[in-house]
N, C-alpha and C. Protein backbone atom coordinates (compact mmCIF):
# COMPACT_ATOMS: atom_id res chain seq x y z
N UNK A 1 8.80 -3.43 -14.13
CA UNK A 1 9.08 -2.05 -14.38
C UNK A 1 9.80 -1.48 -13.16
N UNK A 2 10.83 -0.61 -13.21
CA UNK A 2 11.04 -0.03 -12.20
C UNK A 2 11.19 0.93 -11.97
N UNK A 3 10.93 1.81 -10.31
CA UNK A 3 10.17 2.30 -9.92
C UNK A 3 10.97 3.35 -8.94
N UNK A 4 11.68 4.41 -9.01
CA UNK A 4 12.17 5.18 -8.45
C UNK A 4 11.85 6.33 -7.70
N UNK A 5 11.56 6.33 -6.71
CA UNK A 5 10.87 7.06 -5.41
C UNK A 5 11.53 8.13 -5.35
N UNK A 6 11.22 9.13 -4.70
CA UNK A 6 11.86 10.27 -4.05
C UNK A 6 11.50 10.54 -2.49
N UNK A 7 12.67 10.05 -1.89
CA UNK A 7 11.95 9.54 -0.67
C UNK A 7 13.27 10.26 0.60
N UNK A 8 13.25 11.04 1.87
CA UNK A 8 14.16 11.37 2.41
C UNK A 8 15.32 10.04 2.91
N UNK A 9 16.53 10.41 2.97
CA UNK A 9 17.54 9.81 3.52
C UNK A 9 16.99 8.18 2.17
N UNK A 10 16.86 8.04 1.44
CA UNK A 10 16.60 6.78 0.55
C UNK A 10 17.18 6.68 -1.00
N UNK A 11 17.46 5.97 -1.70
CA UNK A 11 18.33 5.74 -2.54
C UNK A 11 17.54 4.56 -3.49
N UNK A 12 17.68 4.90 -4.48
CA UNK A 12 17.39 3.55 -5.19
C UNK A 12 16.03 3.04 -6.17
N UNK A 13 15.94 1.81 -6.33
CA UNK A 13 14.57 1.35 -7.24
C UNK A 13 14.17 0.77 -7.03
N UNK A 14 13.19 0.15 -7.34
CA UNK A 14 12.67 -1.29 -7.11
C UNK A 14 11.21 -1.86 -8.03
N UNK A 15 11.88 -2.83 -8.39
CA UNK A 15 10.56 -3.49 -9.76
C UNK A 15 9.32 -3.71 -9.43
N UNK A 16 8.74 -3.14 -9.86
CA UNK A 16 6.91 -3.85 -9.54
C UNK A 16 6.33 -5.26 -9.79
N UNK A 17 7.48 -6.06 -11.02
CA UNK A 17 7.14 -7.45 -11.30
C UNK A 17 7.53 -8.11 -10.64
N UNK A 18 9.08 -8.10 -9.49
CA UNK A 18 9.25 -9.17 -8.73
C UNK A 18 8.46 -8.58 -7.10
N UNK A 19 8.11 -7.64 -7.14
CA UNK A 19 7.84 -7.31 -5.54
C UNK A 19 6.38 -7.65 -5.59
N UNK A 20 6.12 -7.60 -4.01
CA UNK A 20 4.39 -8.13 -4.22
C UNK A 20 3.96 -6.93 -3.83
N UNK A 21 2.53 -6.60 -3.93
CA UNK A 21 2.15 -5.46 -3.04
C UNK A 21 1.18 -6.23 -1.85
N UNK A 22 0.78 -4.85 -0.99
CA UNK A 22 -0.42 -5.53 0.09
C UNK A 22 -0.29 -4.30 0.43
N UNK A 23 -1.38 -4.60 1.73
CA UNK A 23 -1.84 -3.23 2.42
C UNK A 23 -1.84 -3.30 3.91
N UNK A 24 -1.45 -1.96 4.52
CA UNK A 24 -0.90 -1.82 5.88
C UNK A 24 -1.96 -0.89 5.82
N UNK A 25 -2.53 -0.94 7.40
CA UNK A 25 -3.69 -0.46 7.78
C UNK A 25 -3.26 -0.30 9.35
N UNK A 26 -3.21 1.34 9.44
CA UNK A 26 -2.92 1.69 10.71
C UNK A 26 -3.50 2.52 11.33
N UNK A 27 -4.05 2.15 12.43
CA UNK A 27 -4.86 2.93 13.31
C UNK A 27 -4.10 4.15 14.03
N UNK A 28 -3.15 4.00 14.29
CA UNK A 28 -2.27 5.12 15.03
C UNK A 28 -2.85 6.18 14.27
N UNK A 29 -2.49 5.83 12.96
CA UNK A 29 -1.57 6.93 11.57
C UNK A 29 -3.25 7.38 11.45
N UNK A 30 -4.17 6.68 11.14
CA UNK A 30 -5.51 6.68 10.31
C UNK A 30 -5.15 7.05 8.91
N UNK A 31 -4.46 5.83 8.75
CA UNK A 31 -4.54 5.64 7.44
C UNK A 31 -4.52 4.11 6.90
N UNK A 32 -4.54 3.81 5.43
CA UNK A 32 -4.50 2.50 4.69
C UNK A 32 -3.82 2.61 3.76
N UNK A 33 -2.63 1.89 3.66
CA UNK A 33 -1.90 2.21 2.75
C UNK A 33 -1.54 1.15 1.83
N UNK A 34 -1.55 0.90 0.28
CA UNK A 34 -0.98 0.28 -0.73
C UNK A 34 0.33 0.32 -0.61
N UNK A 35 1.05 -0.60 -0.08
CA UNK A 35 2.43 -0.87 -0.42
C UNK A 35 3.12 -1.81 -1.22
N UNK A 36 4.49 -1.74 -2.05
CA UNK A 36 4.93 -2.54 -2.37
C UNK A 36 6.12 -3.46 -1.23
N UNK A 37 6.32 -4.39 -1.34
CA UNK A 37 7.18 -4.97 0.08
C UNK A 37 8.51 -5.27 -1.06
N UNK A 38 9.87 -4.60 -0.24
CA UNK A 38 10.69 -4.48 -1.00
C UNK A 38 11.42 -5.82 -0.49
N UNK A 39 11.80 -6.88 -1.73
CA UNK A 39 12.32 -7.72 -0.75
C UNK A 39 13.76 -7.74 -0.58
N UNK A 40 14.79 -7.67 -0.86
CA UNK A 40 16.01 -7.64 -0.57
C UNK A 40 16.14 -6.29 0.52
N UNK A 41 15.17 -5.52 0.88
CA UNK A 41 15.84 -5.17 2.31
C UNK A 41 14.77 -5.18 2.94
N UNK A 42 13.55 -5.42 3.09
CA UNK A 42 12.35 -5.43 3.74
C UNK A 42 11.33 -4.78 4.36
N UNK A 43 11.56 -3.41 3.01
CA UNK A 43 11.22 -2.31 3.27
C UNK A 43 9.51 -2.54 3.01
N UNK A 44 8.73 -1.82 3.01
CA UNK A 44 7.54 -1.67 2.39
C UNK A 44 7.33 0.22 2.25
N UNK A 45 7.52 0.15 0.98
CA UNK A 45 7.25 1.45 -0.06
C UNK A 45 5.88 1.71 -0.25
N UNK A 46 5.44 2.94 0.53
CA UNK A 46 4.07 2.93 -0.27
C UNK A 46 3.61 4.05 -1.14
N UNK A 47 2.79 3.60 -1.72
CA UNK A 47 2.51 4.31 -2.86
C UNK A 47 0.95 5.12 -3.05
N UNK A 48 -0.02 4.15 -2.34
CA UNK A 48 -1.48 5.23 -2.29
C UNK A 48 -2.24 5.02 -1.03
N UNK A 49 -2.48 6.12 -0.85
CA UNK A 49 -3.54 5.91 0.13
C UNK A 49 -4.94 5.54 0.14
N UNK A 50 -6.03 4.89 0.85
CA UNK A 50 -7.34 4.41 0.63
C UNK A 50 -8.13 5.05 1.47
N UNK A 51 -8.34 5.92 1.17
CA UNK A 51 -9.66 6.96 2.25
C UNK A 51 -10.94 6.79 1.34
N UNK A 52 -11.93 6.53 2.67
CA UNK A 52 -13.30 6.19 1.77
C UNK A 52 -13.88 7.33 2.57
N UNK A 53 -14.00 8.21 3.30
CA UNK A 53 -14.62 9.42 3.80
C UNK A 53 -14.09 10.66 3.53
N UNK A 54 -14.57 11.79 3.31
CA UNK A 54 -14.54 13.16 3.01
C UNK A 54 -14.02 13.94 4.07
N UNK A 55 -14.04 13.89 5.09
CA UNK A 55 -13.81 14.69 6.08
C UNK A 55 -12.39 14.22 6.37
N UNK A 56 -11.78 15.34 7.72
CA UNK A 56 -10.74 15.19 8.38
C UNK A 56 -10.74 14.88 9.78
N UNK A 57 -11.67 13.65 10.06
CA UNK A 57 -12.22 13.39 11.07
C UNK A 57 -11.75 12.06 11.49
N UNK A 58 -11.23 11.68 13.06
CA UNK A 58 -10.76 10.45 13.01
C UNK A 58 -11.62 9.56 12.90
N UNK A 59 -13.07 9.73 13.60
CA UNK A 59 -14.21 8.88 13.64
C UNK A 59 -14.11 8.23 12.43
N UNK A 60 -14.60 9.16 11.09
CA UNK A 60 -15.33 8.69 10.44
C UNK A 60 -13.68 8.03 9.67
N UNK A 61 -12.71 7.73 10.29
CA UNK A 61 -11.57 7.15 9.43
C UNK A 61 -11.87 5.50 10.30
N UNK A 62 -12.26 5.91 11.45
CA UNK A 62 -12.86 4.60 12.05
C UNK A 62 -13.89 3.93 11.39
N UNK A 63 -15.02 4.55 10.85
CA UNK A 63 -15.90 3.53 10.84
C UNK A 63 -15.81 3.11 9.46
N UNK A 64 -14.64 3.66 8.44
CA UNK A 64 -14.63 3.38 7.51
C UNK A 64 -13.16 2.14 6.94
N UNK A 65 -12.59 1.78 7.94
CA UNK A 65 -11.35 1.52 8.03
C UNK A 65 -11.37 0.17 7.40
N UNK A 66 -12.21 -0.93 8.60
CA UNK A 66 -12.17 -2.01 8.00
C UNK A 66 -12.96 -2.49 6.72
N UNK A 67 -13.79 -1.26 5.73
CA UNK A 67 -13.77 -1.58 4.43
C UNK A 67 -12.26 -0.66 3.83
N UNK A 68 -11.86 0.03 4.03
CA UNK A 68 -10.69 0.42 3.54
C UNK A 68 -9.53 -0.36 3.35
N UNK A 69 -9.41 -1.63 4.34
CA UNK A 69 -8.63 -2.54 4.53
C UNK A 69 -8.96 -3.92 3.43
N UNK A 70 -10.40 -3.77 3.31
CA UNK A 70 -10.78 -5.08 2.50
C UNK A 70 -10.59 -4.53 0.81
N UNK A 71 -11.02 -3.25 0.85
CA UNK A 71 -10.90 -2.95 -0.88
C UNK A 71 -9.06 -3.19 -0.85
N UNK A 72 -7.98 -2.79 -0.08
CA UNK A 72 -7.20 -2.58 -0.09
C UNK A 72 -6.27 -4.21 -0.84
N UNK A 73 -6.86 -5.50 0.51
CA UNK A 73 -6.87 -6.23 -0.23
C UNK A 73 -7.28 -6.74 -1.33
N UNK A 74 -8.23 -6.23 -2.03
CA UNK A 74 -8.50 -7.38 -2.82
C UNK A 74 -7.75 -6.65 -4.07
N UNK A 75 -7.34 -5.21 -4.20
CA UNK A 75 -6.12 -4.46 -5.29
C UNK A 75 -5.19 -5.33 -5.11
N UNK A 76 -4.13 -5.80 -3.61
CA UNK A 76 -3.45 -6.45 -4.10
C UNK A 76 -3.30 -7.79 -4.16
N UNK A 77 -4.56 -8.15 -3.99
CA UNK A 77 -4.72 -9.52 -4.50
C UNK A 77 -4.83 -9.83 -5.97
N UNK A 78 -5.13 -8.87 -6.50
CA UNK A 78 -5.87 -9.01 -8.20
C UNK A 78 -4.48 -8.35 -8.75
N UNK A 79 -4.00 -7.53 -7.89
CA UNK A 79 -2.24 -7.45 -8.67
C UNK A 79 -1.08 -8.55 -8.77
N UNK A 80 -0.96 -9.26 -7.44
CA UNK A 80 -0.35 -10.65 -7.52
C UNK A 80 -0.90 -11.29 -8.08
N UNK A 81 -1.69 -11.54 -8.04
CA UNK A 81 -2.50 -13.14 -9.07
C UNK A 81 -2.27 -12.69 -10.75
N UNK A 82 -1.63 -11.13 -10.91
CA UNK A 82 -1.46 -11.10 -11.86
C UNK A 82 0.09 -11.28 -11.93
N UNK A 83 0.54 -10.70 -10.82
CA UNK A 83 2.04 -10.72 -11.31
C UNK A 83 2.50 -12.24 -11.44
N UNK A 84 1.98 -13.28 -10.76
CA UNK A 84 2.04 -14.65 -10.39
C UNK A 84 1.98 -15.03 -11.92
N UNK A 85 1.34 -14.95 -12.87
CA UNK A 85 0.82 -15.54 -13.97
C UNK A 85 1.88 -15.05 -15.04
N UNK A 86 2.59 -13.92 -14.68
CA UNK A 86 4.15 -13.66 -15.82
C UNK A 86 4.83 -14.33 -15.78
């Protein structure tokens, strides 16, 4: 399917069946992010964020991070293993 962003200074589409997704997990940012990895330019597009705490607190983005990172994988693990099987 493809997938047209609205994104500054960016142009373009990109399919969800040939791209893979995964997840970038950054401490700077405090955030976890679902991306798709674009491959003909090597972008990574993302699309959701994974917050498992309520607040606007960096702590608690800390102590919640490295399960934020594991649910993160295993979405796009269970998305490739699907896209793998088309």
């Amino acid at each position: 399917m493809d997938i047209t962003p609205k994104f500054k200074f960016v142009e373009g589409s990109f399919n969800t069946k040939t791209n893979r997704m995964l997840v970038i997990a950054s401490d700077n940012h405090g955030t976890v992010e679902l991306c798709f990895k674009e491959e003909d330019c090597g972008w990574n597009i993302p699309f959701a964020k994974i917050k498992l705490f309520d607040s606007g607190l960096y702590k608690d983005f800390k102590a919640t991070m490295e399960d934020a990172r594991k649910l993160g994988e295993e979405i796009a693990r269970r998305w490739n293993e699907c896209a793998d099987k088309r």
